[in-house]
Protein backbone atom coordinates (compact mmCIF):
# COMPACT_ATOMS: atom_id res chain seq x y z
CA UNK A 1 71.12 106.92 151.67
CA UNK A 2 69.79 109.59 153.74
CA UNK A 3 72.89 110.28 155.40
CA UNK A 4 74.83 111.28 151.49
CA UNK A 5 71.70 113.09 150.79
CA UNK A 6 72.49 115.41 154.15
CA UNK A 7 76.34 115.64 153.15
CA UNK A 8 75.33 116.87 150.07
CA UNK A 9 73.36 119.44 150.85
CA UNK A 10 75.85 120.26 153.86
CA UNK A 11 78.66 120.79 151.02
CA UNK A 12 76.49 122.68 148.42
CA UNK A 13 75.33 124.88 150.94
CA UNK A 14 78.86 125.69 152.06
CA UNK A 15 80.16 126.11 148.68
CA UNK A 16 77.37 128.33 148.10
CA UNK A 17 78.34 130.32 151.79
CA UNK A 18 82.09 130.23 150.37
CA UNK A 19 81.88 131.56 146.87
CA UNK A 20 79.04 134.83 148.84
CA UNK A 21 82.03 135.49 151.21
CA UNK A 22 84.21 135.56 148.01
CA UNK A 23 82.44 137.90 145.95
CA UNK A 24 81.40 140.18 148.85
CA UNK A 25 85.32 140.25 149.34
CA UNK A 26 85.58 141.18 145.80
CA UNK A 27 83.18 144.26 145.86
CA UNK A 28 84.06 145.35 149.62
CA UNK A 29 87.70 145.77 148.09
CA UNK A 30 86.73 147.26 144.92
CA UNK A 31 84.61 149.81 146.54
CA UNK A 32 87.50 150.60 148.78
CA UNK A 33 89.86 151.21 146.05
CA UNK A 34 87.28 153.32 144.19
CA UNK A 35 86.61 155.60 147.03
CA UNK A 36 90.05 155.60 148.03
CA UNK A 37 90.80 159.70 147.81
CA UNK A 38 93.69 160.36 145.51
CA UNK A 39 97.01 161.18 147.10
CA UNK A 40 97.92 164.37 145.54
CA UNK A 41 101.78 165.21 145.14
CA UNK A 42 102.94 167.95 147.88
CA UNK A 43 103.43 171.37 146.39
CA UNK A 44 106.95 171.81 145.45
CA UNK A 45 109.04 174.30 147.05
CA UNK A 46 109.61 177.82 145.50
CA UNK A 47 113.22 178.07 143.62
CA UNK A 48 115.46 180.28 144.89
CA UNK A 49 115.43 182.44 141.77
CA UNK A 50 111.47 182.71 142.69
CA UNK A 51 112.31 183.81 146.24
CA UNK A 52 114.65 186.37 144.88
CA UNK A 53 111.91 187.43 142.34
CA UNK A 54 109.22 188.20 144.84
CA UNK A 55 111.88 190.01 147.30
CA UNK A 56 112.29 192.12 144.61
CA UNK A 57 109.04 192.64 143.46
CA UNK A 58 107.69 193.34 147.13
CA UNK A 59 110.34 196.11 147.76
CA UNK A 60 112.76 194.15 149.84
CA UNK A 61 115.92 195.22 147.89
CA UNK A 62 116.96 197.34 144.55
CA UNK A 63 117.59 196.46 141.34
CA UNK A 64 121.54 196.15 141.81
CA UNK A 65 121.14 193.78 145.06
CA UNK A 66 119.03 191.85 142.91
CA UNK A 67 121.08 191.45 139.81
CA UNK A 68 124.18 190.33 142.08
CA UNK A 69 122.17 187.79 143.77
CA UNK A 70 120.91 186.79 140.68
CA UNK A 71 124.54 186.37 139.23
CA UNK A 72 125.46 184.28 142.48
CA UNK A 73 122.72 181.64 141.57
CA UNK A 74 123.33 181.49 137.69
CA UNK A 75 127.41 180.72 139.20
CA UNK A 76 125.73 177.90 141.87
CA UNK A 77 123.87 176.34 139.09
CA UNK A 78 127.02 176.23 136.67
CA UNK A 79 128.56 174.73 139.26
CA UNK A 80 126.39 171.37 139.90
């Protein structure tokens, strides 16, 4: 009799030990998703038409080099 009485307690303990190591899984992995830092998107590229704007606003070439240019991209973008 005393030897079931010292399984029993072997088991219940263990369970016990089991279902700790469980639930400190369970918050050890929720606490890592919650402080996980967000991954933000990377910033997008600048069009071309944007390029072409700030060229022209900084000086970089006159009003009919930047109306042609301008032209060339509205004809790329018909194109695709």
């Amino acid at each position: 009799m005393m030897h079931s009485a010292a399984g029993a307690a072997f088991w219940s303990v263990t369970v016990l030990v089991l279902w700790a190591l469980v639930a400190g899984g369970a918050a050890w992995a929720a606490v890592r998703v919650i402080r996980q830092p967000r991954r933000q998107p990377p910033p997008s590229l600048p069009s071309p038409l944007d390029i072409l704007e700030r060229r022209f606003a900084a000086g970089e070439m006159t009003r009919e080099d930047f109306d042609e240019a301008r032209a060339r991209l509205r004809e790329h973008d018909l194109d695709i």
